[in-house]
C-alpha atoms as a PDB file:
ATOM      1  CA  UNK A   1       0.000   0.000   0.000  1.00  0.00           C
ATOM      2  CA  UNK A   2       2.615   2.783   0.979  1.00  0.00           C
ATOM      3  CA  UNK A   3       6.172   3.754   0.307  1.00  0.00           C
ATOM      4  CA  UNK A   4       7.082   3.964   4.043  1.00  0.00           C
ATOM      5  CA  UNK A   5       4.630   6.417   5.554  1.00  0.00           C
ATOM      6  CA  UNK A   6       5.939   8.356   8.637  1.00  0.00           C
ATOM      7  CA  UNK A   7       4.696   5.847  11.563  1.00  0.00           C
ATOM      8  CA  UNK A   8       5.223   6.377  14.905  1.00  0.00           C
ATOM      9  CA  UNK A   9       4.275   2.585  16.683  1.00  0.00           C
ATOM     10  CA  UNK A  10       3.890   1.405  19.913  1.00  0.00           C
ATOM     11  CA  UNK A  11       2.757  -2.262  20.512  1.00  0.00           C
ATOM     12  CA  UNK A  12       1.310  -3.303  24.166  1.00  0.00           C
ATOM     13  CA  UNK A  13       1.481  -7.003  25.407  1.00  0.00           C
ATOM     14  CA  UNK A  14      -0.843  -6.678  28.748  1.00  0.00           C
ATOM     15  CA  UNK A  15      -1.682 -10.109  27.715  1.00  0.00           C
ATOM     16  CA  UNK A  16       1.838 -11.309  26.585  1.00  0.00           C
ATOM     17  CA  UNK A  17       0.278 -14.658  25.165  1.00  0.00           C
ATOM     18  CA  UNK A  18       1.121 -13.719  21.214  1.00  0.00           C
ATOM     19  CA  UNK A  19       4.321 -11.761  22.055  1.00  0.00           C
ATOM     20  CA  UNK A  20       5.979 -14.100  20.310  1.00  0.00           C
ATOM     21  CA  UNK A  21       4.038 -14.613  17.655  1.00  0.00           C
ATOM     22  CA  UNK A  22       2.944 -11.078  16.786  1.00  0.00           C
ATOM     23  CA  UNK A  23       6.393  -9.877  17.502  1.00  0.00           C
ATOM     24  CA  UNK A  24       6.714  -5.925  17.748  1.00  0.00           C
ATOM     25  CA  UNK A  25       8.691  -5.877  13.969  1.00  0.00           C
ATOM     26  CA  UNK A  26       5.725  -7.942  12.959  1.00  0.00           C
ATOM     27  CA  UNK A  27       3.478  -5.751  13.838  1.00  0.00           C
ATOM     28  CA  UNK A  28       5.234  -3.159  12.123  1.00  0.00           C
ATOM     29  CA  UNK A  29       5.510  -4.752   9.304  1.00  0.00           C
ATOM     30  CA  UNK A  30       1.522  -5.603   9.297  1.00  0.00           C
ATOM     31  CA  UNK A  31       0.977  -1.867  10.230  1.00  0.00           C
ATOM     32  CA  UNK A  32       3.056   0.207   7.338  1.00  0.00           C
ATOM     33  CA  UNK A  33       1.966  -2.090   4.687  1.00  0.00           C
ATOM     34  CA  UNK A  34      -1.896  -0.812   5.109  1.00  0.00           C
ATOM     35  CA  UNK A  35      -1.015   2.647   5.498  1.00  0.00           C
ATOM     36  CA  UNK A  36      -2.174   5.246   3.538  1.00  0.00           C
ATOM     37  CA  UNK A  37      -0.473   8.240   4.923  1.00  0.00           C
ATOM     38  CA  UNK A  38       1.212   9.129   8.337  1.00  0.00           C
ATOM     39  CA  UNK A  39       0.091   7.461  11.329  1.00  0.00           C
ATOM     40  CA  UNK A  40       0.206   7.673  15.246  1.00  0.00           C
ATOM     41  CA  UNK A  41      -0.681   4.504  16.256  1.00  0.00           C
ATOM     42  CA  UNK A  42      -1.253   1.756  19.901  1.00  0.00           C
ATOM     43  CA  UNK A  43      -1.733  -1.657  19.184  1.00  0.00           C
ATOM     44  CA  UNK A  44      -2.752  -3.281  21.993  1.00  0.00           C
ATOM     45  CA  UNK A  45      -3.102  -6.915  22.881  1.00  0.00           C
ATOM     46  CA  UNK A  46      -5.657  -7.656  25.869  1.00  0.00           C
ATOM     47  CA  UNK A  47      -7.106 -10.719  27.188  1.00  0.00           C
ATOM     48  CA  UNK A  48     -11.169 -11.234  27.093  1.00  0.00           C
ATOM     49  CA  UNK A  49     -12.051  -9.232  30.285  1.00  0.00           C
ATOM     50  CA  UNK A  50      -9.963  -5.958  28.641  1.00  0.00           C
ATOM     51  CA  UNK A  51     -11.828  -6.806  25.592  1.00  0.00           C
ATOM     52  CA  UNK A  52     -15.227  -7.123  26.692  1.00  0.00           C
ATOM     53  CA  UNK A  53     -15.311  -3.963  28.979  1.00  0.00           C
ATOM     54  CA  UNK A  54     -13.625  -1.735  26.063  1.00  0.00           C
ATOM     55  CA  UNK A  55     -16.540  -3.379  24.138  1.00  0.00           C
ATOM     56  CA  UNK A  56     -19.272  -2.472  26.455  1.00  0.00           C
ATOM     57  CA  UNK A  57     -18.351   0.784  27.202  1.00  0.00           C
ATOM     58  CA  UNK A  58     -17.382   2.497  24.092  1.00  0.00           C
ATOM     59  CA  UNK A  59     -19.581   0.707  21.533  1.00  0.00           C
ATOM     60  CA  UNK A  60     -22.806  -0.968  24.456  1.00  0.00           C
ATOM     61  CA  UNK A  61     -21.836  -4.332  23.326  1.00  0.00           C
ATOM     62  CA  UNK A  62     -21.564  -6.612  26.363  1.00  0.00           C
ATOM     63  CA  UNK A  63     -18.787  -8.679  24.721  1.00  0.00           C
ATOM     64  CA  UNK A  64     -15.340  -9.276  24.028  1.00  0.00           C
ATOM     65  CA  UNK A  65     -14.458  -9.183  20.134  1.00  0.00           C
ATOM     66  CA  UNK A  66     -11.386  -9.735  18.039  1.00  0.00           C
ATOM     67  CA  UNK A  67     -10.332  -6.013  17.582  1.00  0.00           C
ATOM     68  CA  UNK A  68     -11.264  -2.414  17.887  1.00  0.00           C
ATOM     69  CA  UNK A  69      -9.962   0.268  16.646  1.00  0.00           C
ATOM     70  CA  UNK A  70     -10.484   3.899  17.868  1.00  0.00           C
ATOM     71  CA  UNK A  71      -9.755   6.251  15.158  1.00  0.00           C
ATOM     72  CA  UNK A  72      -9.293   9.702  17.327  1.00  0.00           C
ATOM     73  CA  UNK A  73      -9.403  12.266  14.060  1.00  0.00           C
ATOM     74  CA  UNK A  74     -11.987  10.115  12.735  1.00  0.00           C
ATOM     75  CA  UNK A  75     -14.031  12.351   9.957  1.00  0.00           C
ATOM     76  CA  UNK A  76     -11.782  15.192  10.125  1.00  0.00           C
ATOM     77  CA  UNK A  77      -9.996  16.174   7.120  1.00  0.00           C
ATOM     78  CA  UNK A  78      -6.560  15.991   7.367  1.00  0.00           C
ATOM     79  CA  UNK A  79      -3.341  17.785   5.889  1.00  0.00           C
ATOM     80  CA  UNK A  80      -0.798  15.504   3.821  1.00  0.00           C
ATOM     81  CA  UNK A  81       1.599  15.705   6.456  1.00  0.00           C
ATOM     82  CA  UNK A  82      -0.952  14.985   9.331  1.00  0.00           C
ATOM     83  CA  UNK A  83      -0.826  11.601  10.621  1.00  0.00           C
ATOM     84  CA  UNK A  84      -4.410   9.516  11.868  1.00  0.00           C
ATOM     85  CA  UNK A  85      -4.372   8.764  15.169  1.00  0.00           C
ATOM     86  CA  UNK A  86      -5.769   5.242  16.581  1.00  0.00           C
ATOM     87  CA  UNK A  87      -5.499   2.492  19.492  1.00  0.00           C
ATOM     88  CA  UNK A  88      -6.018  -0.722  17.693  1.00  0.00           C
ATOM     89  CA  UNK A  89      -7.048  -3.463  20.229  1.00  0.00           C
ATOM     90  CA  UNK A  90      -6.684  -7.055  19.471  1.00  0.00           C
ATOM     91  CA  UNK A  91      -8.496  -9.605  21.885  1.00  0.00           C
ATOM     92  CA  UNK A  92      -5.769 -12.353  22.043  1.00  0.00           C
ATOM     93  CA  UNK A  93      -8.507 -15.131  23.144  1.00  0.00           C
ATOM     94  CA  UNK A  94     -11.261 -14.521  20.581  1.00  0.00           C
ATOM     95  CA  UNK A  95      -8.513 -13.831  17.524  1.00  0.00           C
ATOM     96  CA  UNK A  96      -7.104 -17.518  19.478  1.00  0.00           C
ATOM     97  CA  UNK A  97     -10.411 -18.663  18.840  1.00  0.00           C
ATOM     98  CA  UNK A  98     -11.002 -17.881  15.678  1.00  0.00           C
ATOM     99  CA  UNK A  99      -7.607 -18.153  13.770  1.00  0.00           C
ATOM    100  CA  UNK A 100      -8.617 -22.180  15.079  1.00  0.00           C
ATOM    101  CA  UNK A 101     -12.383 -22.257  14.195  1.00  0.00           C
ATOM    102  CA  UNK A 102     -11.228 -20.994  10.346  1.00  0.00           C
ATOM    103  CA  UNK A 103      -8.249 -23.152  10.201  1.00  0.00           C
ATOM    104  CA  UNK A 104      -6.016 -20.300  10.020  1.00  0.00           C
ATOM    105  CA  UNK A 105      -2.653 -20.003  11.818  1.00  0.00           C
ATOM    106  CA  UNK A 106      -2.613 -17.488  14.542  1.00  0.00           C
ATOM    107  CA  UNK A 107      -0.204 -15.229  12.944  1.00  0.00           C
ATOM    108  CA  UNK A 108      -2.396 -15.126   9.882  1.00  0.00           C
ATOM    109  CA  UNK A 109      -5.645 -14.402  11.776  1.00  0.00           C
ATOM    110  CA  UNK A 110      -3.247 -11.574  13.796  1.00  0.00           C
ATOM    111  CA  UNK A 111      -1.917 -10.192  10.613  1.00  0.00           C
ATOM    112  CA  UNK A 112      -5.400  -9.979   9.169  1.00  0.00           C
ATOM    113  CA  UNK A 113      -6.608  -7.780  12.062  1.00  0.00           C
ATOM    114  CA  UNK A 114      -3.963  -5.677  12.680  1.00  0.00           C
ATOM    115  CA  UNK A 115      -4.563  -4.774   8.813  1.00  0.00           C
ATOM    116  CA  UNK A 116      -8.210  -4.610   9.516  1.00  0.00           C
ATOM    117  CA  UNK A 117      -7.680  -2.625  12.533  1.00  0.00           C
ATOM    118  CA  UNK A 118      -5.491  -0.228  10.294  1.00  0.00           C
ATOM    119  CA  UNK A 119      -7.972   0.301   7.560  1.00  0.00           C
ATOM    120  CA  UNK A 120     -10.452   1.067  10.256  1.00  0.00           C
ATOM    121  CA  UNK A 121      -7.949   3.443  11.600  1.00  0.00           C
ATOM    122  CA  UNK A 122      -7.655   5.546   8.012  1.00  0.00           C
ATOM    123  CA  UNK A 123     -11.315   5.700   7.714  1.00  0.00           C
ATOM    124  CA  UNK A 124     -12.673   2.846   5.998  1.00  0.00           C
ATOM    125  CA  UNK A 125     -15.700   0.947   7.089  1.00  0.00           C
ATOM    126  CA  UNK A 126     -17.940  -2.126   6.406  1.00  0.00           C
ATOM    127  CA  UNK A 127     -20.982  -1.156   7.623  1.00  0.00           C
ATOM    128  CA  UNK A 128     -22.721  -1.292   3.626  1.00  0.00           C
ATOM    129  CA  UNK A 129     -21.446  -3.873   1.365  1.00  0.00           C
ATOM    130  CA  UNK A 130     -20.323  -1.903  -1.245  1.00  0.00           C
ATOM    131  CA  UNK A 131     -17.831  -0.687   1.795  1.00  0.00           C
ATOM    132  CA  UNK A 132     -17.048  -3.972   2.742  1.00  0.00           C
ATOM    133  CA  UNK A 133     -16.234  -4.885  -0.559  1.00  0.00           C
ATOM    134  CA  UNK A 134     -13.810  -2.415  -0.838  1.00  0.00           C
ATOM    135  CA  UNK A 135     -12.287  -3.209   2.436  1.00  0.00           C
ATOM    136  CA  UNK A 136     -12.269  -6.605   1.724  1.00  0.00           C
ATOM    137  CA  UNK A 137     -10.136  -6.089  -1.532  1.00  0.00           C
ATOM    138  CA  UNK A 138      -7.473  -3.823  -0.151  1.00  0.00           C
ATOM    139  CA  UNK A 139      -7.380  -6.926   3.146  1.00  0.00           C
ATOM    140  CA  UNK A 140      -6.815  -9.244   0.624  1.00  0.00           C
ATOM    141  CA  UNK A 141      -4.157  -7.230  -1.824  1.00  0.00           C
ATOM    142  CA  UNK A 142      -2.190  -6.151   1.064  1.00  0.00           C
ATOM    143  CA  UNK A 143      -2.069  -9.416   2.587  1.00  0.00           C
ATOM    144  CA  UNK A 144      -0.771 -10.918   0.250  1.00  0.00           C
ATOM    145  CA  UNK A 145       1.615  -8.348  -0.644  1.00  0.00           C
ATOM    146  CA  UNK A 146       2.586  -9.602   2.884  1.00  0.00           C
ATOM    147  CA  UNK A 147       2.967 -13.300   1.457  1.00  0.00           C
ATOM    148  CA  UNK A 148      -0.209 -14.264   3.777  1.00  0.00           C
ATOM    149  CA  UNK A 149      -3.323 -15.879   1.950  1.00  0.00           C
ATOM    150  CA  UNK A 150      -6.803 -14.558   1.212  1.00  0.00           C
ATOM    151  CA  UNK A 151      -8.279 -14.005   4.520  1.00  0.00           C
ATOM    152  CA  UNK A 152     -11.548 -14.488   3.213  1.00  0.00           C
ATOM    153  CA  UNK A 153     -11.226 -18.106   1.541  1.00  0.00           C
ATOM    154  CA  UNK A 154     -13.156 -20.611   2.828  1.00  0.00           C
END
């Protein structure tokens, strides 16, 4: 997606259980390739309890889910030079659960969201399928720009 967008990264293990697997230059890694432009950006990896009260109180939805991502300059427009601002927050037992329930690897299911999470970040949504079309595609193309496969194969 970008030629090396100014990124200024910092990657939380308050649950440490992917630390190894969704190692800090990872996430990186993950993070620049789905950037668009400059970007301040958490990612944060929290265990179901973080996850489900983040949930509940910034979105009323009384459960823990794989990640969400709090855009702070959400809707405003920004100069070239001015980077988004986000927390991304990845909830290491559901993305657990699900990287097994779709036969995916953990790292793949972890890449996959932190891309997600990213997207989210720079404004794009899948709320109406025409959006999540869109999304979808980029996912996909920048995934496997990453070497990772479709995340949406069956």
């Amino acid at each position: 997606m970008s030629a090396k967008n100014k990124l200024s990264l910092t990657v939380q293990y308050p649950d440490a259980r992917l630390e190894t697997i969704a190692t800090r230059a990872k996430v990186r890694r993950w993070v620049q390739a789905a950037l668009l432009g400059p970007a301040e950006l958490n990612v944060r990896f929290v265990d179901a309890a973080e996850g489900r009260v983040l949930n509940r109180d910034y979105r009323a939805k009384d459960y823990a889910t794989n990640v969400l991502t709090f855009a702070y300059n959400e809707g405003e427009e920004l100069a070239a030079d001015e980077p988004v601002q986000a927390d991304i927050i990845l909830c290491t037992d559901v993305l657990q659960r699900e990287a097994d329930e779709q036969k995916k690897t953990v790292e793949e299911h972890t890449a996959h969201l932190v891309v997600h999470g990213v997207l989210h970040a720079q404004g794009y949504d899948h709320e109406h399928e025409e959006e999540a079309g869109e999304m979808e595609n980029l996912e996909r193309d920048i995934l496997e720009a990453l070497g990772y496969p479709n995340p949406y194969d069956e």
